[in-house]
Each structure stands twice: as C-alpha cells, then as structure tokens.
Protein backbone atom coordinates (compact mmCIF):
# COMPACT_ATOMS: atom_id res chain seq x y z
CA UNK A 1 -196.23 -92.56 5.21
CA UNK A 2 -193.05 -91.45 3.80
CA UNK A 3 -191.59 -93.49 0.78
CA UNK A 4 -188.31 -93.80 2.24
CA UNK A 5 -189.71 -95.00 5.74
CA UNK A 6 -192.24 -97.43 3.26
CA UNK A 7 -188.84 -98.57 2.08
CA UNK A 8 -186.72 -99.63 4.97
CA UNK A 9 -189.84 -101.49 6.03
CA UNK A 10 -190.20 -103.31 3.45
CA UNK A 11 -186.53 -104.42 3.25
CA UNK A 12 -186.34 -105.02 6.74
CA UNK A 13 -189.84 -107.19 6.41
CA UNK A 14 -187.84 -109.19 3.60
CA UNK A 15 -184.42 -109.87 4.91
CA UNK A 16 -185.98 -111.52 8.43
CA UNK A 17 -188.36 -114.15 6.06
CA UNK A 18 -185.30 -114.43 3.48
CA UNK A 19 -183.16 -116.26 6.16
CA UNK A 20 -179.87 -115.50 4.15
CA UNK A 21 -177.27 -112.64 4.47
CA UNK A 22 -176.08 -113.07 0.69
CA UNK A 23 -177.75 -112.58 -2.26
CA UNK A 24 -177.25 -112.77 -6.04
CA UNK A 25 -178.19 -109.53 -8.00
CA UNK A 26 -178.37 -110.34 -11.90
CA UNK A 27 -178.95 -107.51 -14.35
CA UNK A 28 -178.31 -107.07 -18.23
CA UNK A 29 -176.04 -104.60 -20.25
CA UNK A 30 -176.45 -104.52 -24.10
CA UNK A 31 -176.88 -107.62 -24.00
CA UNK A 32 -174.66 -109.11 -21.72
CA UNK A 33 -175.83 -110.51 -18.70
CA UNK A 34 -174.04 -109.46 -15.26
CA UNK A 35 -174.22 -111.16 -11.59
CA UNK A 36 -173.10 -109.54 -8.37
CA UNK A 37 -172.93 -111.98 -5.13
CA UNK A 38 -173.56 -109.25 -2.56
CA UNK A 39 -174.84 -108.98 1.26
CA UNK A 40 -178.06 -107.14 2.57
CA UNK A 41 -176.33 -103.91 3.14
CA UNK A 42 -175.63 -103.41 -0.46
CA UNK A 43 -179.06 -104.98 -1.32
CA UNK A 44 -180.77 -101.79 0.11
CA UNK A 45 -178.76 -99.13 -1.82
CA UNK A 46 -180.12 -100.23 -5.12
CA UNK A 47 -183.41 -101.80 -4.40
CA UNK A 48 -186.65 -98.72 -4.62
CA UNK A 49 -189.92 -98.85 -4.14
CA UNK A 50 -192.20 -99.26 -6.72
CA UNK A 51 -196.28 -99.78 -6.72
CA UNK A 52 -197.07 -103.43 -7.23
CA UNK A 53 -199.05 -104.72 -10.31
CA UNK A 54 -202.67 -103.76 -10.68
CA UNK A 55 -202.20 -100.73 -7.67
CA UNK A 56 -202.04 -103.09 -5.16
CA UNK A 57 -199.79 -101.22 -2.12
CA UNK A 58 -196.41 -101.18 -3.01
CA UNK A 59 -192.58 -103.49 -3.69
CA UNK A 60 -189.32 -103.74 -3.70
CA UNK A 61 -187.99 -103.58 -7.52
CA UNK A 62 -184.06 -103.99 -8.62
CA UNK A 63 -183.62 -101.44 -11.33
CA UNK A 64 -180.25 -100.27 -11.57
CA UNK A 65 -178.73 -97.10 -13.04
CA UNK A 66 -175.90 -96.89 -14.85
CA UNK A 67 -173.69 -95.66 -11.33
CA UNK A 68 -174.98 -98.65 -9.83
C-alpha cells in the first residue's frame, strides 16, 4: 500500500475515535518549549508515518522541521 494512502488512513482512523476538532501540538526549541492550539486540518500537514516500536505495522509521529 502506498505510504501516503497508509497515512490518510490512519489520520482519518484517529480523528473519528478522537471525538475533538482541536488539538494541542507541543514541541521543543533549544530548550524552550512551544504549544500550538490547532484543528485537524493542520494536524495532518505535520504528522508522518513512522513504523511503530518493535516493527509492529506502522503510526502517526509529530516530528516537526524547522518550516513547520
């Protein structure tokens, strides 16, 4: 199946058990920790997909880049 297919599933499978629309996105810069309050659109620009521990299938990770 194609990773970016494997992707919108799995956001898609998350957002209809999360029951909210908003979320809070926390990440940390040299130190300093950052918060974003954000809705599920922008949630699946910076979420990728990423093999779950010990191989099993794969998840949703929040890693962002420096753009993001």
């Amino acid at each position: 199946m194609d990773k970016q297919i494997m992707l919108m599933d799995l956001a898609t499978r998350y957002h209809a058990k999360a029951f909210t629309k908003n979320y809070i996105m926390v990440y940390n810069v040299k130190g300093v920790v950052y918060f974003t309050v954000c809705t599920s659109e922008l949630v699946d620009h910076v979420v990728c997909l990423d093999k779950a521990s010990r191989g099993q299938g794969y998840s949703l990770r929040f890693k962002p880049n420096a753009e993001q």
